[in-house]
C-alpha atoms as a PDB file:
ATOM      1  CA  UNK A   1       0.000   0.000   0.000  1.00  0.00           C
ATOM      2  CA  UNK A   2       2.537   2.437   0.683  1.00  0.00           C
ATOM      3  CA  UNK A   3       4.368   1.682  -2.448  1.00  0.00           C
ATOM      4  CA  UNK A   4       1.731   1.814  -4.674  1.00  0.00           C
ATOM      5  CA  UNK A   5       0.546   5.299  -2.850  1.00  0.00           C
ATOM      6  CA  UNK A   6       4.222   6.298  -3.656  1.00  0.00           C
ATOM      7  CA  UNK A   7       3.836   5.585  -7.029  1.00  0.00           C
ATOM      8  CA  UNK A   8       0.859   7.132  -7.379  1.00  0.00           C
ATOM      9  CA  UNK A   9       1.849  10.196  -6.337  1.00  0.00           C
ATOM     10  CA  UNK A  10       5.395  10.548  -7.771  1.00  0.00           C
ATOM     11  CA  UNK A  11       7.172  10.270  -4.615  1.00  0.00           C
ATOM     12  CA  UNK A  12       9.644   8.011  -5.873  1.00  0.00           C
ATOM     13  CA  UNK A  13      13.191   9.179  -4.865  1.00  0.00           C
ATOM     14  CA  UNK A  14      11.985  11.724  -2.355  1.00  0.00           C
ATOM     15  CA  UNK A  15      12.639  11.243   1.540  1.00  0.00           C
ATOM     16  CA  UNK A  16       9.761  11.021   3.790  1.00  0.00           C
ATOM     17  CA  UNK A  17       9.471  10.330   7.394  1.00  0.00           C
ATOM     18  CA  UNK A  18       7.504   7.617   9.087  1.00  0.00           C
ATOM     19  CA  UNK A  19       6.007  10.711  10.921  1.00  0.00           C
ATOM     20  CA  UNK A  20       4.326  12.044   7.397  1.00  0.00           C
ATOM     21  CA  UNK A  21       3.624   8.598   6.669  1.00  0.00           C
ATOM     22  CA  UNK A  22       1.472   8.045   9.440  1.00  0.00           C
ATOM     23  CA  UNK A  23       0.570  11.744  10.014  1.00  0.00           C
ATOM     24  CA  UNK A  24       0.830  13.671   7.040  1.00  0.00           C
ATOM     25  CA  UNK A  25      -2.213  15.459   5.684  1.00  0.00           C
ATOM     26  CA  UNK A  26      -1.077  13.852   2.161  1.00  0.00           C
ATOM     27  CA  UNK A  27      -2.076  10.161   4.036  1.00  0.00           C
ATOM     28  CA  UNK A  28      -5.504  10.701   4.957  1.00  0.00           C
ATOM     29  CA  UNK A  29      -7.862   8.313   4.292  1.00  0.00           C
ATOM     30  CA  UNK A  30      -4.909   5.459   3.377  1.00  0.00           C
ATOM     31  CA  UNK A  31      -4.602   2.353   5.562  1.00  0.00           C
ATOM     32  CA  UNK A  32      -1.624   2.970   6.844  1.00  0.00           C
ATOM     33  CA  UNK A  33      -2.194   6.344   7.890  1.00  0.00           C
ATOM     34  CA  UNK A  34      -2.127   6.845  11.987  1.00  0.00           C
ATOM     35  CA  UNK A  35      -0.387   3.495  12.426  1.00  0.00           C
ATOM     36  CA  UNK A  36       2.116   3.695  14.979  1.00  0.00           C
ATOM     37  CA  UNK A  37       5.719   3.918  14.472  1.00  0.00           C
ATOM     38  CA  UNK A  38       6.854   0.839  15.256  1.00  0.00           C
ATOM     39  CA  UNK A  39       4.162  -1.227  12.654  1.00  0.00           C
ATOM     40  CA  UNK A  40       4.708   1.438  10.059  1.00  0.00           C
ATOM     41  CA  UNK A  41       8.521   0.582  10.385  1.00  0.00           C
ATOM     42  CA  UNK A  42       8.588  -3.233  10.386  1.00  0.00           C
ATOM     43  CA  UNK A  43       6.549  -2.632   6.577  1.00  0.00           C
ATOM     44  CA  UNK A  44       9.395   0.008   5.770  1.00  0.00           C
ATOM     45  CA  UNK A  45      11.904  -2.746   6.482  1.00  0.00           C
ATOM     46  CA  UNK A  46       9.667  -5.288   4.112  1.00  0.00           C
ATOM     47  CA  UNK A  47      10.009  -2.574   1.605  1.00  0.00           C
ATOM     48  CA  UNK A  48      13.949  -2.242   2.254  1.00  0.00           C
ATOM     49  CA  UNK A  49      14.664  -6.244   1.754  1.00  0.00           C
ATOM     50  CA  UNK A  50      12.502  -5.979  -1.307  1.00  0.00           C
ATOM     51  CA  UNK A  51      15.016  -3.123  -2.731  1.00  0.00           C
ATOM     52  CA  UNK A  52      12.052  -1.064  -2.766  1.00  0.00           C
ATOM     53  CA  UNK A  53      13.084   1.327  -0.039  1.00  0.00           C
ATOM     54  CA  UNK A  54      15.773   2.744   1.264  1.00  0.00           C
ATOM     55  CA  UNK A  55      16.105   3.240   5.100  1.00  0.00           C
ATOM     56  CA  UNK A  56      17.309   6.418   6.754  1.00  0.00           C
ATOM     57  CA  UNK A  57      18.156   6.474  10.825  1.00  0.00           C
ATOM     58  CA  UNK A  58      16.910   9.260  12.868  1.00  0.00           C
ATOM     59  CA  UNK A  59      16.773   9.657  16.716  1.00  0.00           C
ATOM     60  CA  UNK A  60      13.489   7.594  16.821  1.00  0.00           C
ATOM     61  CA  UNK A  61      11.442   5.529  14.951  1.00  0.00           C
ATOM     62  CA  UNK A  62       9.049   8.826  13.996  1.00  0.00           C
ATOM     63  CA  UNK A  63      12.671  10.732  13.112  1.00  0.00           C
ATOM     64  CA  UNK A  64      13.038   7.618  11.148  1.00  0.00           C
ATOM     65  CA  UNK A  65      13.266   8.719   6.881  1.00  0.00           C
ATOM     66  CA  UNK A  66      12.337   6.281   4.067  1.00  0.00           C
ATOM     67  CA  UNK A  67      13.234   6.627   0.181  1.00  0.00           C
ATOM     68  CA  UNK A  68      11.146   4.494  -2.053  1.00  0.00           C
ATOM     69  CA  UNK A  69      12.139   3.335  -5.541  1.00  0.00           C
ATOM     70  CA  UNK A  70      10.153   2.260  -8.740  1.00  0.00           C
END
């Protein structure tokens, strides 16, 4: 789901945080949007063994940024 809502939206390449993921006004109304951190990371890491996704660390799990790829 977040992939596909990447795609759709031409995010590809751009670095997001698991706090817009989750909170972002550009999530409403997707699944995935108010999960907490800690689920929204372990798909993030799905998406990072799949070479989809690209893993940045911050000082949290919410600091935490993501870069998806095609």
């Amino acid at each position: 789901m977040i992939h596909q809502w990447a795609s759709e939206r031409g995010l590809f390449n751009s670095v997001l945080t698991v706090f817009e993921l989750a909170n972002g006004d550009d999530t409403v109304g997707q699944e995935f949007h108010g999960l907490d951190a800690a689920t929204l990371r372990r798909a993030l890491d799905v998406l990072q063994s799949q070479g989809k996704a690209q893993l940045f660390v911050g000082t949290s799990d919410e600091d935490l940024g993501v870069k998806l790829f095609a």
